[in-house]
Protein backbone atom coordinates (compact mmCIF):
# COMPACT_ATOMS: atom_id res chain seq x y z
CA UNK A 1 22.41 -1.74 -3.29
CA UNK A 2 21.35 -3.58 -0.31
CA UNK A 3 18.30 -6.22 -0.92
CA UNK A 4 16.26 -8.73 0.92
CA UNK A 5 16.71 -11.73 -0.81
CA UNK A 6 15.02 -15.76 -0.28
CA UNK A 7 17.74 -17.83 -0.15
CA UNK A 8 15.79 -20.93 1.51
CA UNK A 9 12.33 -21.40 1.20
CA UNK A 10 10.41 -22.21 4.77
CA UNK A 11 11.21 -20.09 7.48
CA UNK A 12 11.42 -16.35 7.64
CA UNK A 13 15.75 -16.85 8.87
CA UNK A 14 15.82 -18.08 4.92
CA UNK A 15 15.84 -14.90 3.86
CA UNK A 16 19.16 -12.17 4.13
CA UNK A 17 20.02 -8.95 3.51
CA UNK A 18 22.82 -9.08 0.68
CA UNK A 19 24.44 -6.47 -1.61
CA UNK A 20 23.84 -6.86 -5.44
CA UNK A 21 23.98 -4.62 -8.25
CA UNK A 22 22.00 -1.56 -8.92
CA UNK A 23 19.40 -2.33 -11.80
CA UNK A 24 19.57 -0.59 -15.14
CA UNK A 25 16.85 0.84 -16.33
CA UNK A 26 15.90 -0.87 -19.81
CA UNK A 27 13.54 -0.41 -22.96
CA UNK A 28 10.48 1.28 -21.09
CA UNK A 29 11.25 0.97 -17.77
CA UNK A 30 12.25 3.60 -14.69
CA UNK A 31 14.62 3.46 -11.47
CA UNK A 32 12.86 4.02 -8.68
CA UNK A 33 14.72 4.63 -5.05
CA UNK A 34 12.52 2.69 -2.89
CA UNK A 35 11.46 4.83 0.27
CA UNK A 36 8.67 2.15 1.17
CA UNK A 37 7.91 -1.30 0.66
CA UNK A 38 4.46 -3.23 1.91
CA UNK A 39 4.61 -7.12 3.38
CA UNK A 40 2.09 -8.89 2.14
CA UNK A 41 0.40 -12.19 2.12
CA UNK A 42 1.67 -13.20 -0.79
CA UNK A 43 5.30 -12.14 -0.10
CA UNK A 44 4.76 -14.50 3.09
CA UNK A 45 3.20 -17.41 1.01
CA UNK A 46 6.34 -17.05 -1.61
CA UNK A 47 8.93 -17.11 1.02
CA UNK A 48 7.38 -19.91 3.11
CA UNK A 49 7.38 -22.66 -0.32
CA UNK A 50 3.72 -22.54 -0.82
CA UNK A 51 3.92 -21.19 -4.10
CA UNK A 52 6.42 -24.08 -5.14
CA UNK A 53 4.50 -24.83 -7.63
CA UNK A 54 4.76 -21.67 -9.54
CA UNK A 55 8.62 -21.59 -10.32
CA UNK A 56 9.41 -19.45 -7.46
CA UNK A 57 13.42 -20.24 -7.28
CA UNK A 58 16.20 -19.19 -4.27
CA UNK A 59 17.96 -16.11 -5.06
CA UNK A 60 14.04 -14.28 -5.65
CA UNK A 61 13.37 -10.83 -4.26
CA UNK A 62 9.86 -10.61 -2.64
CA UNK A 63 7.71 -7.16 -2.84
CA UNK A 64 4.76 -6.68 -5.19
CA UNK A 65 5.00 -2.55 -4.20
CA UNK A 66 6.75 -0.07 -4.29
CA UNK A 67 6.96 4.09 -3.37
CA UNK A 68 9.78 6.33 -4.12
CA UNK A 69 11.36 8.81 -6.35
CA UNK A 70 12.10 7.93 -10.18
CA UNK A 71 15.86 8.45 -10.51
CA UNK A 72 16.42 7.75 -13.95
CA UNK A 73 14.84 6.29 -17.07
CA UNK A 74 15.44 3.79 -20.12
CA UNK A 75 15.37 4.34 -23.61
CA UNK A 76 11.84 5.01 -24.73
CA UNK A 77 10.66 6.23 -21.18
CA UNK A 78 9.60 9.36 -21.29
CA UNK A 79 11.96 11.50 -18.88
CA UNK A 80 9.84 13.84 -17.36
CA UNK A 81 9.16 11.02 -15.09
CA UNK A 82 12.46 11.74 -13.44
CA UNK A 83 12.05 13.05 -9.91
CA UNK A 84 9.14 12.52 -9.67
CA UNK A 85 7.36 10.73 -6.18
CA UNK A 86 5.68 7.27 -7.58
CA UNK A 87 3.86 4.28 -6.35
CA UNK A 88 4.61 1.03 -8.31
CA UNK A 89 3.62 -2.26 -8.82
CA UNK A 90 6.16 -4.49 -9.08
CA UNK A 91 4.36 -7.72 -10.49
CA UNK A 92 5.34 -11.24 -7.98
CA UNK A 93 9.01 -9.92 -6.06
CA UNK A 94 11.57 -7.17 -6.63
CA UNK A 95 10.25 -4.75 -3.96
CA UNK A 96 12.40 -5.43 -1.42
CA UNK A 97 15.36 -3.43 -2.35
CA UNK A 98 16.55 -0.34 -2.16
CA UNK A 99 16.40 0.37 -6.01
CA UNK A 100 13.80 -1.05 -8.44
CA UNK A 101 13.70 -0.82 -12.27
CA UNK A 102 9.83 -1.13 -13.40
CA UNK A 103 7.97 -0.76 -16.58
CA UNK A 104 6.66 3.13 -16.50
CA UNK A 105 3.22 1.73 -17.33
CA UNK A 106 3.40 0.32 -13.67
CA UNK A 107 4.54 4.24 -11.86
CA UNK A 108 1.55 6.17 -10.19
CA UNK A 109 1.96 9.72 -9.18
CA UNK A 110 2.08 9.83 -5.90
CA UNK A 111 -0.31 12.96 -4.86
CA UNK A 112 0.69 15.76 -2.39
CA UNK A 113 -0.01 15.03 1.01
CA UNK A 114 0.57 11.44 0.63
CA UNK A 115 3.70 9.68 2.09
CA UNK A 116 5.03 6.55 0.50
CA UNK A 117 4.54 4.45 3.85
CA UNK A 118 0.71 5.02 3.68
CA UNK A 119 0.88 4.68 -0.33
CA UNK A 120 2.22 0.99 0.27
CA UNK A 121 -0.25 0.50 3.14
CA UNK A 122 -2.78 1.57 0.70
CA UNK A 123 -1.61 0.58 -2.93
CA UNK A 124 -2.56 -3.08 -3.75
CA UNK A 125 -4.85 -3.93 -1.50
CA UNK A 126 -7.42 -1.39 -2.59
CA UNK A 127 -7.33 -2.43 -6.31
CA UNK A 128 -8.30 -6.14 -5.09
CA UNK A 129 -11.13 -4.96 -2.40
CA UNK A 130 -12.46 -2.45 -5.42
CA UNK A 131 -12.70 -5.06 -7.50
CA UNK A 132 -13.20 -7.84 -5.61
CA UNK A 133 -16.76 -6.79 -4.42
CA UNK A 134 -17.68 -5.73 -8.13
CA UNK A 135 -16.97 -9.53 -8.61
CA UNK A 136 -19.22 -10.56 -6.26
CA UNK A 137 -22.37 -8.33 -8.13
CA UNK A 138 -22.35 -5.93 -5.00
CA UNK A 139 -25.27 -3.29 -5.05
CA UNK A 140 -25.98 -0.75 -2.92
CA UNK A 141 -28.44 -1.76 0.55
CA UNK A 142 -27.09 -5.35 0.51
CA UNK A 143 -25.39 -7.00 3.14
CA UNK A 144 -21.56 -8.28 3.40
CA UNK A 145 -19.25 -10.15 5.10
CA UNK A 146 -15.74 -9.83 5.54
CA UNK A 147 -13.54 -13.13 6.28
CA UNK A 148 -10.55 -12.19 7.63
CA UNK A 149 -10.80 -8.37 7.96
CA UNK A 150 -7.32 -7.91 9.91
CA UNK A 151 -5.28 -7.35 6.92
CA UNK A 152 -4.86 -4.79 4.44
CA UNK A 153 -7.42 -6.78 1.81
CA UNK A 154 -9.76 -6.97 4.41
CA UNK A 155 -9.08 -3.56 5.87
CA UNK A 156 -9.63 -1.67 2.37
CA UNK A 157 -12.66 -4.01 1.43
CA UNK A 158 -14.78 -3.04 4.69
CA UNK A 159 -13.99 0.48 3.61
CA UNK A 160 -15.21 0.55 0.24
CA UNK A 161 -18.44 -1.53 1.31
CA UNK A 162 -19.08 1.22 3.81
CA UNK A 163 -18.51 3.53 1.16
CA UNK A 164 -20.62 1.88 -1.35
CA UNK A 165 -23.77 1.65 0.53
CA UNK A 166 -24.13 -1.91 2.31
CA UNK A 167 -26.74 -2.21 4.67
CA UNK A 168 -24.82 -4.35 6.98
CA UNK A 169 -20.68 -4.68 7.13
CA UNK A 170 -19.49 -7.86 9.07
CA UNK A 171 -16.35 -8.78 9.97
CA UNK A 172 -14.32 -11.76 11.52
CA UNK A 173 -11.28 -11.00 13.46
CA UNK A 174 -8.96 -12.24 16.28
CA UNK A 175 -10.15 -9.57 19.22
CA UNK A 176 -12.30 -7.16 20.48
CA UNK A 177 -9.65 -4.81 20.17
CA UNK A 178 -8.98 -5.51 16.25
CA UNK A 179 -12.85 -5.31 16.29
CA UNK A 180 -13.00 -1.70 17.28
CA UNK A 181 -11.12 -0.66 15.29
CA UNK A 182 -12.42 -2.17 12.27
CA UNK A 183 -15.54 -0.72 13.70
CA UNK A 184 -13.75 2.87 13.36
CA UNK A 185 -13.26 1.80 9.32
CA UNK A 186 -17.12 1.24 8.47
CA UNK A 187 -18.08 -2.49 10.12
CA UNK A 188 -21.25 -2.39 11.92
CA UNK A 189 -20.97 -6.13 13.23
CA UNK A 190 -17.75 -8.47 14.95
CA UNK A 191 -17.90 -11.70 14.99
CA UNK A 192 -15.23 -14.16 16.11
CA UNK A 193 -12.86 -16.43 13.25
CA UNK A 194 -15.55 -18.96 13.61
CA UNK A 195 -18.68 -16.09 12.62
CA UNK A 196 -20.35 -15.84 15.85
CA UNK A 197 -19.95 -13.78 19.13
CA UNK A 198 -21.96 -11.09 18.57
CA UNK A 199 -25.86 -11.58 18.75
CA UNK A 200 -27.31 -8.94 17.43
CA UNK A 201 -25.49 -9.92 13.73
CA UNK A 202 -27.15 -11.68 11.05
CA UNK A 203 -27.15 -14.88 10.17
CA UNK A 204 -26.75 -15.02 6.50
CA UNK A 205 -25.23 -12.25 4.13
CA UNK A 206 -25.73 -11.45 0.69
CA UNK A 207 -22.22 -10.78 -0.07
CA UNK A 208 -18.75 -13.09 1.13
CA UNK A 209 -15.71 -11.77 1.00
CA UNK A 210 -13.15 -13.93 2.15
CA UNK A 211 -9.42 -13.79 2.14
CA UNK A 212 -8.84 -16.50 4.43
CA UNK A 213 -9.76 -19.91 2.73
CA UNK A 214 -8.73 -22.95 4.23
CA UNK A 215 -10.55 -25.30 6.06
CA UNK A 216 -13.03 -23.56 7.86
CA UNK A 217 -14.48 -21.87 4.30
CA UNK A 218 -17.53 -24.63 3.77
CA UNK A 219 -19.30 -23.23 7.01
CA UNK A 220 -19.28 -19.89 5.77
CA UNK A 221 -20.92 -21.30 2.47
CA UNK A 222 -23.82 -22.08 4.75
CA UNK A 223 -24.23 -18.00 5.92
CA UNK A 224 -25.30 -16.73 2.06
CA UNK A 225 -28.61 -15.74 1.76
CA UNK A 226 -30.73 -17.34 -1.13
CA UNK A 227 -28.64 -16.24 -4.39
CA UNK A 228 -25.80 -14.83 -1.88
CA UNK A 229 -22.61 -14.96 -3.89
CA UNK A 230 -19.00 -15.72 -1.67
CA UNK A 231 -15.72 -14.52 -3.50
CA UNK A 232 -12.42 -16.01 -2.50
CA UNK A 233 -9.80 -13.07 -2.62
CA UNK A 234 -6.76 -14.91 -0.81
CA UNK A 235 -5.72 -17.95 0.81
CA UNK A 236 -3.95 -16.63 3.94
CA UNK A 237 -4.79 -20.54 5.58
CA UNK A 238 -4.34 -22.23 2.83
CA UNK A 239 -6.98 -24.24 -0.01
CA UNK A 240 -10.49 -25.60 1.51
CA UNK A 241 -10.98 -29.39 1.46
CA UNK A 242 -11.01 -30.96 -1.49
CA UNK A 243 -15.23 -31.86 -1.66
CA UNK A 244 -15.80 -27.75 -0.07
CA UNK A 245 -18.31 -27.95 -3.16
CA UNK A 246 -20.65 -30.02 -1.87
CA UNK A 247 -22.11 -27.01 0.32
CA UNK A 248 -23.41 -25.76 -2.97
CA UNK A 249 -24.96 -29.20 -3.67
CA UNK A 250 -26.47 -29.68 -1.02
CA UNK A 251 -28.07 -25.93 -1.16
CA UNK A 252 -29.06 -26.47 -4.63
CA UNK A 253 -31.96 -24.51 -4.11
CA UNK A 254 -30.70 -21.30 -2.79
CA UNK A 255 -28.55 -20.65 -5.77
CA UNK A 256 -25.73 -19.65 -4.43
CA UNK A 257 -22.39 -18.76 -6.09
CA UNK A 258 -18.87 -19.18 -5.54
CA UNK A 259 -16.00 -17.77 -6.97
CA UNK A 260 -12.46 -16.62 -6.70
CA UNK A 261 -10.72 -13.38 -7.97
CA UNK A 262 -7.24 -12.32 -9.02
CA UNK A 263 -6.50 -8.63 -10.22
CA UNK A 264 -4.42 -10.30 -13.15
CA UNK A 265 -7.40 -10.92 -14.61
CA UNK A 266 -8.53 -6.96 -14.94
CA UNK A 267 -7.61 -5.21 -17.93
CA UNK A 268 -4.62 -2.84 -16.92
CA UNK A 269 -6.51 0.04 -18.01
CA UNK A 270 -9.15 -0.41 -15.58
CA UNK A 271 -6.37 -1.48 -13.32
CA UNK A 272 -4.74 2.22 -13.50
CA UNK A 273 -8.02 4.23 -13.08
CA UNK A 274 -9.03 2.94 -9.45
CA UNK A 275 -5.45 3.22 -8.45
CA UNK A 276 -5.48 6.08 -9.03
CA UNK A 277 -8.33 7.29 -7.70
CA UNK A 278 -8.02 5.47 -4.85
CA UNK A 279 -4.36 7.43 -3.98
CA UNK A 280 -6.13 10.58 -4.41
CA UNK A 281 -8.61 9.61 -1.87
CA UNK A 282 -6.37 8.45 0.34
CA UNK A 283 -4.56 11.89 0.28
CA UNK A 284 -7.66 13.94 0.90
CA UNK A 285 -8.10 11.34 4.29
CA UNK A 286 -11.32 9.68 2.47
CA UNK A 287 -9.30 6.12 2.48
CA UNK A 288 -7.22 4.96 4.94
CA UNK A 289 -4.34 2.13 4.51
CA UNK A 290 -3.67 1.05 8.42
CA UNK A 291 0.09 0.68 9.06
CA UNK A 292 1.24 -2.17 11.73
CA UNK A 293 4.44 -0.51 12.04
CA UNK A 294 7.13 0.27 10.26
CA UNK A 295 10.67 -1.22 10.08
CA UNK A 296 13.65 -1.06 7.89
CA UNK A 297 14.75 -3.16 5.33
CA UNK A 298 17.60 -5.44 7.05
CA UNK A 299 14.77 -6.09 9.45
CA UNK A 300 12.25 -8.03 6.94
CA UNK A 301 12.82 -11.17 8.97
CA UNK A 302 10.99 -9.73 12.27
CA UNK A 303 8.56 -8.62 9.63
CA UNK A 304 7.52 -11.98 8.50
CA UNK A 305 8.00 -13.39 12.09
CA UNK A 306 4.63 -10.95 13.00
CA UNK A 307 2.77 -12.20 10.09
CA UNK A 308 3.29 -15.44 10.59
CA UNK A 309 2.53 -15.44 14.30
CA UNK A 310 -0.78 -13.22 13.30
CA UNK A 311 0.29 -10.59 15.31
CA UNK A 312 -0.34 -7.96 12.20
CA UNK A 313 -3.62 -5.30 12.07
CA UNK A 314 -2.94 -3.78 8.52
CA UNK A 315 0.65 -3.99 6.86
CA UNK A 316 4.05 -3.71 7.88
CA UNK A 317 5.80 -1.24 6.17
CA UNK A 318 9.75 -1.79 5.00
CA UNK A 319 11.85 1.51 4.71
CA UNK A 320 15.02 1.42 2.67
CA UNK A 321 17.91 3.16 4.40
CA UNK A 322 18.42 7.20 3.75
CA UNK A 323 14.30 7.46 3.08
C-alpha cells in the first residue's frame, strides 16, 4: 500500500509517499480502506519537530482520522463489522495510508447520507469543541470567544456555542471574508487576530476558547469578565511566555480561570457518545465540518504547504487512490 510517511522532521518536502506493507489486522483490531483522511494541527506540529519531545521518530505515519470501509477483522473482532462504512480514530499517526488496522473500539458507523470527506472534516474536531466548552463551565446566555476560529476546532466550537445558547459568539480570524463565513456558522461578532476591528463587540467575554496560544495569549487574559474562565484547546503558534500567569496575578480580584484541555483526558465512553451523535447530526445537515479542499494522498506535501502558509478555512481533506 502506498503511505505518506515523515522521513525528516522540519519542512513539509520531509515527508514522501512510499510503498510498505499492508497491515494485519491483530487481537481486536479491523482493516479499514481509507477513503478520507483529515490534516490537522497536530499532524503539522508532528511533522514540523515540535513535538520532539514526545518520541515522535522518522519513519512515523501522521493522521489521527480516518473514514472508509472495514475490509477485514482480527481474532476477537466481531465480523459483522466487515463492510461496513466507518469513521476512526487513529490515536497520534497512521492515517495517512491507504489501509489502516485500528482497535474496533475506535470504528464509528458512518450514517447514511454522510460521505467520509465531510466525516473527517467533522470527526475530531467536534469531540474537542463539545468538550472543550463543557471545560470551560459554559451555560446557556453567556458570552464566548473564539481564538482562532479558522480551523476545524474553531469552526465546530462556534457551532456548538451557537447551538448551546450563548448570548454573544466572537471570533478572531485573518479576513473579512473568513469572517462571513464564520458568520454563516453561528458568530455574531469578527474581530481581527489582535481582538478588535469591529466596534459594536464586547469588550470582555465570559467564556475563552482559544486554539491559538502563543505569544499574543496574555492580552486575551485581560478580555474575561469577572470569574470569566479561558481554556487553551491547541497551540497552533506555539506556548505563551513563560510569566503569561502573571495576568491572573495581577487580576486577582476578578477571579479568573485558566486552563487547558486534551480529549485524552475524557473517559472513552463519553468519548464514543458525542461522536456519535455528533455524525448523526452532521448527516441530517444540523453540523457542518467545512472542507478547504480536497487532494489525494501523494499530494500531502501541498497540503501542509497551505497550513503552514495559513492559507486553510476548515480542513484539507486527503483521498486515498480508487476512493
Amino acid at each position: 500500500m502506498k503511505a505518506v510517511v515523515i522521513q525528516e522532521f522540519g519542512p513539509p518536502e520531509g515527508m514522501e509517499v512510499v510503498e510498505l506493507p499492508a497491515p494485519v489486522p491483530g487481537e481486536g483490531q479491523a482493516l479499514v480502506a481509507v477513503e478520507a483522511t483529515g490534516v490537522a494541527g497536530a499532524d503539522v506540529l508532528i511533522r514540523s519537530g515540535a513535538l520532539a519531545a514526545y518520541g515522535f521518530k522518522p519513519g512515523h505515519i501522521p493522521g489521527g482520522e480516518i473514514a472508509g470501509t472495514v475490509t477485514a477483522v482480527g481474532p476477537g473482532a466481531d465480523p459483522a463489522w466487515v463492510g461496513r462504512r466507518v469513521w476512526a480514530a487513529t490515536g497520534v499517526g497512521g492515517g495517512y495510508a491507504e489501509q489502516v488496522a485500528v482497535p474496533v473500539t475506535a470504528l464509528h458507523h458512518l450514517p447514511g447520507g454522510l460521505d467520509a470527506v465531510d466525516a473527517v472534516a467533522l470527526g475530531g474536531a467536534g469531540v474537542v469543541a463539545h468538550f472543550g466548552l463543557r471545560h470551560a463551565r459554559f451555560a446557556p446566555g453567556e458570552s464566548v470567544l473564539v481564538r482562532g476560529a479558522a480551523g476545524s476546532l474553531g469552526i465546530m466550537t462556534v457551532q456548538l456555542a451557537a447551538r448551546q445558547g450563548a448570548s454573544v459568539v466572537a471570533v478572531t480570524t485573518s479576513s473579512r471574508e473568513r469572517g462571513e463565513r464564520l458568520r454563516g456558522l453561528g458568530a455574531t461578532h469578527v474581530l481581527d487576530r489582535s481582538g478588535g476591528g469591529d466596534p459594536d463587540a464586547p469588550g470582555t467575554y465570559d467564556v475563552i476558547i482559544d486554539v491559538v496560544a502563543g505569544p499574543g495569549l496574555p492580552a486575551f487574559l485581560t478580555r474575561l469578565n469577572p470569574n470569566g474562565r479561558m481554556v487553551v484547546v491547541g497551540t497552533v503558534a506555539g506556548p505563551p511566555p513563560a510569566d503569561f500567569g502573571m495576568e491572573l496575578l495581577t487580576a486577582f480580584q476578578r477571579s479568573l480561570s485558566f486552563a487547558t484541555f486534551s480529549a485524552a483526558t475524557v473517559p472513552e465512553g463519553e468519548r464514543r457518545e458525542v461522536t456519535a451523535q455528533q455524525l448523526a447530526a452532521a448527516s441530517r445537515g444540523e453540523l457542518a465540518g467545512v472542507v478547504h479542499g480536497v487532494l489525494p494522498l501523494e499530494r500531502a506535501v501541498e497540503a501542509h504547504r497551505a497550513m503552514d502558509a495559513g492559507e486553510v478555512f476548515g480542513r484539507i481533506v486527503l483521498t486515498a487512490a480508487g476512493s
